[in-house]
PDB file of N, CA and C in Angstrom:
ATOM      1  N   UNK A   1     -22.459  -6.237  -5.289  1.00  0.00           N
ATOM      2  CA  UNK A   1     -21.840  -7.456  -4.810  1.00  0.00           C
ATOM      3  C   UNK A   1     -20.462  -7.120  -4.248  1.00  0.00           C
ATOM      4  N   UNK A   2     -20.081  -7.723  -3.461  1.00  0.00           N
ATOM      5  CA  UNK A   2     -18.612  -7.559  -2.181  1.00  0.00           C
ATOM      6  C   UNK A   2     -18.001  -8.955  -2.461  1.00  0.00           C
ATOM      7  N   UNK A   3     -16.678  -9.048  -2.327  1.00  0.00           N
ATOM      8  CA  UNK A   3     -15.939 -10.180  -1.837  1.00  0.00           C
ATOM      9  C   UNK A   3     -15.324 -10.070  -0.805  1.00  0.00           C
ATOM     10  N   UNK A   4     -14.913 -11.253  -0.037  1.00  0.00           N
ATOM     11  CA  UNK A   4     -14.241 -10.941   1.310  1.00  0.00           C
ATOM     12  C   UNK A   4     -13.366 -12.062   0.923  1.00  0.00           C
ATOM     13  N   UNK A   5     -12.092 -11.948   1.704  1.00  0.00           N
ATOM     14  CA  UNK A   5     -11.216 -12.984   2.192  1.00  0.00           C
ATOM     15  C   UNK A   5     -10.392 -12.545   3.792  1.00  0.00           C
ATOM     16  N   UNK A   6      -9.694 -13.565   3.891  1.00  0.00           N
ATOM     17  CA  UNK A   6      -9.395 -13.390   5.682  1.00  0.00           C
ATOM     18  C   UNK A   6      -8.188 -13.962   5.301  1.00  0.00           C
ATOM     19  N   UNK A   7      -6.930 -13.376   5.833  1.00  0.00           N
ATOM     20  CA  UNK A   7      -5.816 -13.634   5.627  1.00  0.00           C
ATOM     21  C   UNK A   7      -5.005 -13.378   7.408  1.00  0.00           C
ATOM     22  N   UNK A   8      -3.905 -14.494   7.318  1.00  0.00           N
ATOM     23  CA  UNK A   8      -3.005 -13.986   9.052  1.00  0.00           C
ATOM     24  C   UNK A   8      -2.175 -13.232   8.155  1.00  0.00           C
ATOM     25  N   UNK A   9      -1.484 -11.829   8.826  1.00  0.00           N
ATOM     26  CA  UNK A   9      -0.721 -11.304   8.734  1.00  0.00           C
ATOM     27  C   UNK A   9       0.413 -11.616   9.119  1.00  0.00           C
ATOM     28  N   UNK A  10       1.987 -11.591   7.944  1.00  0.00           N
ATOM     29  CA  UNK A  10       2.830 -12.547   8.440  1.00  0.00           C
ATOM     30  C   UNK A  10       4.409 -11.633   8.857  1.00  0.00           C
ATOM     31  N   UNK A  11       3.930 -10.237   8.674  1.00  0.00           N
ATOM     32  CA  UNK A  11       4.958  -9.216   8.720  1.00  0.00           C
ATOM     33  C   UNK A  11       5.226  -9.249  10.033  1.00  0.00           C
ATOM     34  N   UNK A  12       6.162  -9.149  10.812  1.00  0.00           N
ATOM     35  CA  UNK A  12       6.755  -9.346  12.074  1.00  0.00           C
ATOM     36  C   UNK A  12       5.769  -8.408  13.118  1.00  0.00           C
ATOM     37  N   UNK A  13       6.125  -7.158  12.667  1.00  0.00           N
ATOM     38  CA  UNK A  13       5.835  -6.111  13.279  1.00  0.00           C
ATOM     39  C   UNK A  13       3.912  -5.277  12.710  1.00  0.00           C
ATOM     40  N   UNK A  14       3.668  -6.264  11.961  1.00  0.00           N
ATOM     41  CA  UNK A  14       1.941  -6.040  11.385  1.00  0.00           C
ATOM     42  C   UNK A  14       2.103  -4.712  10.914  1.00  0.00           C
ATOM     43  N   UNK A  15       0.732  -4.407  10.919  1.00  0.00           N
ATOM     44  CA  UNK A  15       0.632  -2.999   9.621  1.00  0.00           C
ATOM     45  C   UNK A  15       0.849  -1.598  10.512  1.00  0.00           C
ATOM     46  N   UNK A  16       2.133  -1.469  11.009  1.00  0.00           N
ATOM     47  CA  UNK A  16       2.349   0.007  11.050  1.00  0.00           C
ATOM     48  C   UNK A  16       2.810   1.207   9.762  1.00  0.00           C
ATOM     49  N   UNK A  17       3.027   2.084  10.105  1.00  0.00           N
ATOM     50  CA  UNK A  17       3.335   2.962   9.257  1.00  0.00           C
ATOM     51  C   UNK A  17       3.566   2.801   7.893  1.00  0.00           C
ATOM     52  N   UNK A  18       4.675   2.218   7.914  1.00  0.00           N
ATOM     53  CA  UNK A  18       4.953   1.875   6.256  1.00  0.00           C
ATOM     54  C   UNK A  18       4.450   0.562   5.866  1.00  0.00           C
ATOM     55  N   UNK A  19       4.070  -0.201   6.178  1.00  0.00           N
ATOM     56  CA  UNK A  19       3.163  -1.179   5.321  1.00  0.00           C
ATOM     57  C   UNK A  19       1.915  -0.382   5.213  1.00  0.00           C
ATOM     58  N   UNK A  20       1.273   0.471   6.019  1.00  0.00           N
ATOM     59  CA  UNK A  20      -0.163   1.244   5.640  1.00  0.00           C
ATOM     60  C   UNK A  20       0.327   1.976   4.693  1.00  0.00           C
ATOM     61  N   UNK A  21       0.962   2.401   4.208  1.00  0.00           N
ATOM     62  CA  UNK A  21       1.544   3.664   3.410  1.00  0.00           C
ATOM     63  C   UNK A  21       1.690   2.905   1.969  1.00  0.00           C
ATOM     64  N   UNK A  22       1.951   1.164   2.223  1.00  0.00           N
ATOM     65  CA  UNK A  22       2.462   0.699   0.986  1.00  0.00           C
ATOM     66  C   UNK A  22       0.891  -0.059   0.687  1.00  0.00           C
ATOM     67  N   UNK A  23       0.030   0.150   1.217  1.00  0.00           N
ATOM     68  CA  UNK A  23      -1.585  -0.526   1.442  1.00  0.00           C
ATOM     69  C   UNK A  23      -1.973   0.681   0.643  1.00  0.00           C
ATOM     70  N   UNK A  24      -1.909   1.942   0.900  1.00  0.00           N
ATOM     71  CA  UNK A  24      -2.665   2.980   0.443  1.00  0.00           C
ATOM     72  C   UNK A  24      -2.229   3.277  -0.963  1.00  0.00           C
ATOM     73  N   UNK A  25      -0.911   3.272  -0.992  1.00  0.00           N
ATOM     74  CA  UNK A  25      -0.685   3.665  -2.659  1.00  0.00           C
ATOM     75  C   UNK A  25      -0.931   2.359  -3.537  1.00  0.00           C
ATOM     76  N   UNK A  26      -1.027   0.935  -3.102  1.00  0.00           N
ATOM     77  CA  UNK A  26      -1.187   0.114  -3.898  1.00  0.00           C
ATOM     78  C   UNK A  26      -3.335   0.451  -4.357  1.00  0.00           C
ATOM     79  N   UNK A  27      -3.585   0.589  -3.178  1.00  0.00           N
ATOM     80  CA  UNK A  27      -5.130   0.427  -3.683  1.00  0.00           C
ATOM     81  C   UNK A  27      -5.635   1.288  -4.524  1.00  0.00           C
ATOM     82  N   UNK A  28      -4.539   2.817  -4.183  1.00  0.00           N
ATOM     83  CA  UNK A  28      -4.536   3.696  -5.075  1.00  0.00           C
ATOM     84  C   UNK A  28      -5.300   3.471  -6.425  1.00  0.00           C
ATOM     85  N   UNK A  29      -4.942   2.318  -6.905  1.00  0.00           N
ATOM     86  CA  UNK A  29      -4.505   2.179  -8.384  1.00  0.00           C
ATOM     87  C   UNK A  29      -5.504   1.783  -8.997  1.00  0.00           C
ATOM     88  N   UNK A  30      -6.924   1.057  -8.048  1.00  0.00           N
ATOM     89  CA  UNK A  30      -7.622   0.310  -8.306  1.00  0.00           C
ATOM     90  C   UNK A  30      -9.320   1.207  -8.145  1.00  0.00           C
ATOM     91  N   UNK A  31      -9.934   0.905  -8.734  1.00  0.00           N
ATOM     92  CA  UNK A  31     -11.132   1.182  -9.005  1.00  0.00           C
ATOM     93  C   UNK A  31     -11.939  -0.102  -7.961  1.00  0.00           C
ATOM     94  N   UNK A  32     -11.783  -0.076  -6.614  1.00  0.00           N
ATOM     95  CA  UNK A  32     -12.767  -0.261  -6.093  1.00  0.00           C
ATOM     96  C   UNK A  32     -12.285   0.452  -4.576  1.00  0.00           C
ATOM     97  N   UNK A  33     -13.453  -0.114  -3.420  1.00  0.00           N
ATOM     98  CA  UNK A  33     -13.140   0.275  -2.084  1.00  0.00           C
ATOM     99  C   UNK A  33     -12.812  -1.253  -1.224  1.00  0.00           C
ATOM    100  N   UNK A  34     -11.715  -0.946  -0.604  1.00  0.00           N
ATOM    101  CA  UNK A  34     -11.879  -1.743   0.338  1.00  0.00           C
ATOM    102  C   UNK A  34     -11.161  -2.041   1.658  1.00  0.00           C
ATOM    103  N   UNK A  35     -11.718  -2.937   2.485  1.00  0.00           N
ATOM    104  CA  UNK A  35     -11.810  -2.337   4.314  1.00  0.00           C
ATOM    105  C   UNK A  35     -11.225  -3.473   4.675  1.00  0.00           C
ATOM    106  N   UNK A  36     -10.444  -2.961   5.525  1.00  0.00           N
ATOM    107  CA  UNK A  36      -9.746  -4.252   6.709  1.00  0.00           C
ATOM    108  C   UNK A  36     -11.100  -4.254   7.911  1.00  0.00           C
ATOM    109  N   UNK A  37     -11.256  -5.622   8.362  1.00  0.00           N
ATOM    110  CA  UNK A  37     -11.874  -5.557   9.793  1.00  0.00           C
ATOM    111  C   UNK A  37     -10.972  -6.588  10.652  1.00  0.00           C
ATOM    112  N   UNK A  38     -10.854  -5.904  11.777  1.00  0.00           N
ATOM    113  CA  UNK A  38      -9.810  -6.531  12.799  1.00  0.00           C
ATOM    114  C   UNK A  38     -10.562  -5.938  14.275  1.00  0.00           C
ATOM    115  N   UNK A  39     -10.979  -6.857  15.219  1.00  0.00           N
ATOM    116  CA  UNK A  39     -11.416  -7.044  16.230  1.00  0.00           C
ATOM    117  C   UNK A  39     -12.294  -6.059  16.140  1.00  0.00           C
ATOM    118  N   UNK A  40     -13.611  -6.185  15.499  1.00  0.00           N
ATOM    119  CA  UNK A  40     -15.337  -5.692  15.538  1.00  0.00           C
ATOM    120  C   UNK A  40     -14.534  -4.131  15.246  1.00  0.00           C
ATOM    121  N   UNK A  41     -13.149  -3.908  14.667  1.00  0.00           N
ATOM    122  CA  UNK A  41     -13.119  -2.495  13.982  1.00  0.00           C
ATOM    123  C   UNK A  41     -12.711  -2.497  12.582  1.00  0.00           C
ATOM    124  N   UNK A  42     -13.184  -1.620  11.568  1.00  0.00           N
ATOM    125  CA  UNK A  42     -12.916  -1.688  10.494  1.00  0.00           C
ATOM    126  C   UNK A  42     -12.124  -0.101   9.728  1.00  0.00           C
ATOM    127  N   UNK A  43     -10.962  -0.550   9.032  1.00  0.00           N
ATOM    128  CA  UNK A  43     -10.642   0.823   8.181  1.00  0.00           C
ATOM    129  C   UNK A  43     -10.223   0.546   6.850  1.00  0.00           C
ATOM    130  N   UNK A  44     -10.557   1.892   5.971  1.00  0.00           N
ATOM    131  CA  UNK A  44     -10.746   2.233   4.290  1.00  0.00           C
ATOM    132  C   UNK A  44      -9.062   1.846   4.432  1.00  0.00           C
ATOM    133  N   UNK A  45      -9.180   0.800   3.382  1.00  0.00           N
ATOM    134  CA  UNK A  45      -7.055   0.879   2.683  1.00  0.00           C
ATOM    135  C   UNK A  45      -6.692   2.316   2.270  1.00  0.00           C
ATOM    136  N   UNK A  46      -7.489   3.045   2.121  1.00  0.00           N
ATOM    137  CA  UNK A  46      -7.302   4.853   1.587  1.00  0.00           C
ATOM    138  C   UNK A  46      -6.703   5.426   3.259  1.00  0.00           C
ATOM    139  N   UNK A  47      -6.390   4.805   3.683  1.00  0.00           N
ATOM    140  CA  UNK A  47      -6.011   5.784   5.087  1.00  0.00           C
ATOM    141  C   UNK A  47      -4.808   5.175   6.312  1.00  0.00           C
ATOM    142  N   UNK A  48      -3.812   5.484   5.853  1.00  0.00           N
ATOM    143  CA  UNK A  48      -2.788   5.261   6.773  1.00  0.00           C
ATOM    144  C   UNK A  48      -3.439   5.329   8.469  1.00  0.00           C
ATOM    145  N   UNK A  49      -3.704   6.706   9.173  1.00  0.00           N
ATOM    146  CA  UNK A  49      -4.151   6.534  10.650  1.00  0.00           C
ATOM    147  C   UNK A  49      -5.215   5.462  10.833  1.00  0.00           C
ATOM    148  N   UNK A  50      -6.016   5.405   9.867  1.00  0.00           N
ATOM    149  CA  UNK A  50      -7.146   4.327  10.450  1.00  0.00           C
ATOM    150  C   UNK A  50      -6.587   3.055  10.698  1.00  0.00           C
ATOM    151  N   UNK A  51      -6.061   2.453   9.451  1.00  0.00           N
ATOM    152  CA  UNK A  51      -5.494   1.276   9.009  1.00  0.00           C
ATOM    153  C   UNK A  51      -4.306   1.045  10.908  1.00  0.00           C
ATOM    154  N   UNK A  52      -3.548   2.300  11.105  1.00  0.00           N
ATOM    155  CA  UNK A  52      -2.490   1.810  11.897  1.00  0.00           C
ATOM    156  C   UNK A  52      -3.362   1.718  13.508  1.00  0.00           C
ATOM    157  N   UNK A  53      -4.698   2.770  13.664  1.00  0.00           N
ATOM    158  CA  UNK A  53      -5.632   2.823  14.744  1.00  0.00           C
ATOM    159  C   UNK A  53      -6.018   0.958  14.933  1.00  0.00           C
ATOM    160  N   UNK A  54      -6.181   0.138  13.941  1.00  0.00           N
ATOM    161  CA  UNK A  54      -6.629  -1.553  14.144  1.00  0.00           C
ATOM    162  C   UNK A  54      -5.702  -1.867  14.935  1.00  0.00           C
ATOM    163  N   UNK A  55      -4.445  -1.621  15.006  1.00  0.00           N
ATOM    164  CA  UNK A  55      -3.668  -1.998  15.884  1.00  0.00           C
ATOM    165  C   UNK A  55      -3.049  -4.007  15.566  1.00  0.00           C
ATOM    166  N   UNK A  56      -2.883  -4.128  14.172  1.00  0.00           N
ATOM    167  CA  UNK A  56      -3.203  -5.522  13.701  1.00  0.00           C
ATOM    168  C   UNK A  56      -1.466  -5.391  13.461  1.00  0.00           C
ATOM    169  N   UNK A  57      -1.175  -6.794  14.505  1.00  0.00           N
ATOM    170  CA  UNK A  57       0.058  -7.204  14.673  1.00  0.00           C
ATOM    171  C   UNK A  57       0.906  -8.816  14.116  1.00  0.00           C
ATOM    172  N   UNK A  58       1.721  -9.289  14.082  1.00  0.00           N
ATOM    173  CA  UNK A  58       2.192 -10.116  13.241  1.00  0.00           C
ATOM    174  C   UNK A  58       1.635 -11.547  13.671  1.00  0.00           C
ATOM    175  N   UNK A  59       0.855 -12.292  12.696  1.00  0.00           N
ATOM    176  CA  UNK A  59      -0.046 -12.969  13.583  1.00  0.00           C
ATOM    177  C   UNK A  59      -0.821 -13.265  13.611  1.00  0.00           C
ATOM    178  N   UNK A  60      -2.048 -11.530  13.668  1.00  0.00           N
ATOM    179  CA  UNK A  60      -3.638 -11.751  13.604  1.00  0.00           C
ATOM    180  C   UNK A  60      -3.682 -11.643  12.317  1.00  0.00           C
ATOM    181  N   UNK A  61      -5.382 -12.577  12.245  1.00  0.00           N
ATOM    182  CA  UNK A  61      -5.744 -12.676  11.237  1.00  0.00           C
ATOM    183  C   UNK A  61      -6.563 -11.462  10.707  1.00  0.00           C
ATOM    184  N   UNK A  62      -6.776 -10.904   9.583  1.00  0.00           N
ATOM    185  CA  UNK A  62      -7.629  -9.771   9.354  1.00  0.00           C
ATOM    186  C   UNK A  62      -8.339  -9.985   8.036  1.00  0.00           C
ATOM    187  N   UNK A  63      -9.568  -9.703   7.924  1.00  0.00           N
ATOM    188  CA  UNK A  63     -11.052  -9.733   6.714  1.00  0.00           C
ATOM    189  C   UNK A  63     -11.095  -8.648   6.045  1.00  0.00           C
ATOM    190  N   UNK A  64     -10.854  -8.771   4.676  1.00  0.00           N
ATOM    191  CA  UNK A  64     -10.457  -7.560   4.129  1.00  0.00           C
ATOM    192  C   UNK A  64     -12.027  -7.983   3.140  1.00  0.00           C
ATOM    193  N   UNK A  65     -12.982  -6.816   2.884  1.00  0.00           N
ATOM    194  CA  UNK A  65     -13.861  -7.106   1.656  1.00  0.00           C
ATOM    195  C   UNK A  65     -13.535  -5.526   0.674  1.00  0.00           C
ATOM    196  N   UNK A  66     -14.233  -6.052  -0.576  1.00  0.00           N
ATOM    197  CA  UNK A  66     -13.661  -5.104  -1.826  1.00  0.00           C
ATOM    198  C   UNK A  66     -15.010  -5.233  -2.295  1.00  0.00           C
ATOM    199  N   UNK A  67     -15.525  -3.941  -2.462  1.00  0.00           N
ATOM    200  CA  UNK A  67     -16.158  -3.673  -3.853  1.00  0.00           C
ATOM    201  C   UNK A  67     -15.986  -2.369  -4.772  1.00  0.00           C
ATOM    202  N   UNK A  68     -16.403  -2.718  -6.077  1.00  0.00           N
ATOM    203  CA  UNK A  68     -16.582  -2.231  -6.878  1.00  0.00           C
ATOM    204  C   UNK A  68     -15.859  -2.718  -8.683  1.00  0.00           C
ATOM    205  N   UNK A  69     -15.524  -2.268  -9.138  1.00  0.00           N
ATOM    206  CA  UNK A  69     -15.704  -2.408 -10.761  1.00  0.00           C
ATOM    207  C   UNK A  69     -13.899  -3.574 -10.711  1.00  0.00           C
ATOM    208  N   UNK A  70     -13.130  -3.267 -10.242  1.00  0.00           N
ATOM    209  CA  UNK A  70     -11.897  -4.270 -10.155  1.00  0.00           C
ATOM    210  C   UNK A  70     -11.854  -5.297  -8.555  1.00  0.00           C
ATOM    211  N   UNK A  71     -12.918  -5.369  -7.997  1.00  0.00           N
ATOM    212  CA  UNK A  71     -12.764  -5.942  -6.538  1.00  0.00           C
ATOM    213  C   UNK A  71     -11.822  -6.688  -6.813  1.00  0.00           C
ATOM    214  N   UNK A  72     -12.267  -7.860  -6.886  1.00  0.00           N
ATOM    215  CA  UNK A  72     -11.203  -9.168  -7.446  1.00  0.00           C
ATOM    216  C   UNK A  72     -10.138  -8.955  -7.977  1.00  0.00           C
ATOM    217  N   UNK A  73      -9.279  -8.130  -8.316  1.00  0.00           N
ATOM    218  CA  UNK A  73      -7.662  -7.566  -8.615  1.00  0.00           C
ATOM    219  C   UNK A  73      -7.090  -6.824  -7.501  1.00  0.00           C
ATOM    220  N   UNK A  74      -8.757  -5.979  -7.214  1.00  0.00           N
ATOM    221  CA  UNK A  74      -8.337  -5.230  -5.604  1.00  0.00           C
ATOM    222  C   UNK A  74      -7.740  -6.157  -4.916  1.00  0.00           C
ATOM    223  N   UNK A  75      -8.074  -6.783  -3.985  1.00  0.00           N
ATOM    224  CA  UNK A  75      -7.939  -7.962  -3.123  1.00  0.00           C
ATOM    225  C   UNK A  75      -6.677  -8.772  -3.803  1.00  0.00           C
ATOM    226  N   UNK A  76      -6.498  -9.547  -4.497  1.00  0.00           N
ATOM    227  CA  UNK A  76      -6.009 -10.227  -5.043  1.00  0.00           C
ATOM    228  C   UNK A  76      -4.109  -9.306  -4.879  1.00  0.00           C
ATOM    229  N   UNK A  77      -4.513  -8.304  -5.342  1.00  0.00           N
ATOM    230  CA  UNK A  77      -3.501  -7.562  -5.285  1.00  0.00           C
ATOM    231  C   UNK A  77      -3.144  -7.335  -3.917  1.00  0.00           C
ATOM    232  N   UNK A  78      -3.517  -6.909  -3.180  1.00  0.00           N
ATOM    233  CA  UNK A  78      -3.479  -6.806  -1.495  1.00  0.00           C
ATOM    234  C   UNK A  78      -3.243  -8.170  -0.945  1.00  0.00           C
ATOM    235  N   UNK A  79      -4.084  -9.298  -1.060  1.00  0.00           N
ATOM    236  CA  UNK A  79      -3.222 -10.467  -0.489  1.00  0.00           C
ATOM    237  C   UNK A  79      -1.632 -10.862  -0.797  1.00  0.00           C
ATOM    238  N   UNK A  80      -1.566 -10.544  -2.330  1.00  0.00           N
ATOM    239  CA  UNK A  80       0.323 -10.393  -2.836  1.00  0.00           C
ATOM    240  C   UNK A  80       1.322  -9.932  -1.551  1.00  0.00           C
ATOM    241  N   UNK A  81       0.497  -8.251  -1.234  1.00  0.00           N
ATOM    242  CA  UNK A  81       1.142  -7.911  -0.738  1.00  0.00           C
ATOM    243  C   UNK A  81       1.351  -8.415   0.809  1.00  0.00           C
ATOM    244  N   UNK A  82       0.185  -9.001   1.440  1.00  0.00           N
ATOM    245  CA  UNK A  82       0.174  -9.424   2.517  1.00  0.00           C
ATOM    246  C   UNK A  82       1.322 -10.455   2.282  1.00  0.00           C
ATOM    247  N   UNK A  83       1.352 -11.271   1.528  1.00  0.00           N
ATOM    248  CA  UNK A  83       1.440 -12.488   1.763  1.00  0.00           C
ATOM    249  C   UNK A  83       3.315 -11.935   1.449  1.00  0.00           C
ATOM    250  N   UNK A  84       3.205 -11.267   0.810  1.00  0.00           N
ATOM    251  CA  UNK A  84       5.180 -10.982   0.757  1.00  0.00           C
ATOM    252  C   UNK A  84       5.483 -10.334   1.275  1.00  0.00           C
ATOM    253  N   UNK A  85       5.206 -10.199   2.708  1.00  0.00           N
ATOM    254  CA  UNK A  85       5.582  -9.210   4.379  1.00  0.00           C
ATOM    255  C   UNK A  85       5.711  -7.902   3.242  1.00  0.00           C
ATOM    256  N   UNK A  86       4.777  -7.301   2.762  1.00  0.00           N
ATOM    257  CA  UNK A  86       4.905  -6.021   2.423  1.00  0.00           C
ATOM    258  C   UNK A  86       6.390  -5.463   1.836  1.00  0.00           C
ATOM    259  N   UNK A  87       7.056  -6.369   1.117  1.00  0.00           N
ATOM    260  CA  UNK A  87       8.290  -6.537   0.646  1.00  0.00           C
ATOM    261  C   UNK A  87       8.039  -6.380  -1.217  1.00  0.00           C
ATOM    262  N   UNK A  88       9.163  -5.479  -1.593  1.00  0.00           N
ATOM    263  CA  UNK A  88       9.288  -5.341  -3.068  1.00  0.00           C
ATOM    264  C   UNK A  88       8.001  -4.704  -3.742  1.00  0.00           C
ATOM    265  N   UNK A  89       7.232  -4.182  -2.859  1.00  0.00           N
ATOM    266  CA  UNK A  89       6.134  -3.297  -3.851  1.00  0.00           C
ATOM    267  C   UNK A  89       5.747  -2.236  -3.551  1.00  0.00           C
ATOM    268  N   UNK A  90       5.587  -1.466  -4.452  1.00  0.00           N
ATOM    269  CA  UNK A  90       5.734   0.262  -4.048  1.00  0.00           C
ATOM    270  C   UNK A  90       6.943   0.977  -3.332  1.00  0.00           C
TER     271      UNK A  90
END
């Protein structure tokens, strides 16, 4: 089983460098997988180049799904961070 949610990204400048960097060590932590999809492309939160290849800017909306044994903390945890322009974590 997968969960998905769809969130707008509200960081000015969207997920370059260091918000992917602060995406990767947060998911780090978690015992599941999970994928951004942004315009019919999708990348692993485990990967800074992929994540910054979406090209997802302040604005668009992006579908993140999670599975495995913590999905639901996965995610949950990642919308935090969405939702607080990638501010105060990690």
């Amino acid at each position: 089983m997968s969960l998905s949610r769809t969130l707008t990204i509200r960081h000015n400048a969207g997920i370059h460098a260091r918000p992917a960097g602060k995406i990767v060590r947060l998911m780090r932590t978690f015992d599941a997988t999970v994928t951004l999809f942004f315009n019919d492309k999708s990348a692993s939160t485990h990967s800074v180049l992929e994540m910054m290849l979406l090209g997802i800017q302040g604005g668009d909306a992006v579908m993140m799904t999670a599975t495995g044994n913590d999905e639901k903390a996965a995610l949950d945890a990642l919308t935090q961070l969405i939702e607080d322009s990638f501010q105060g974590h990690l």
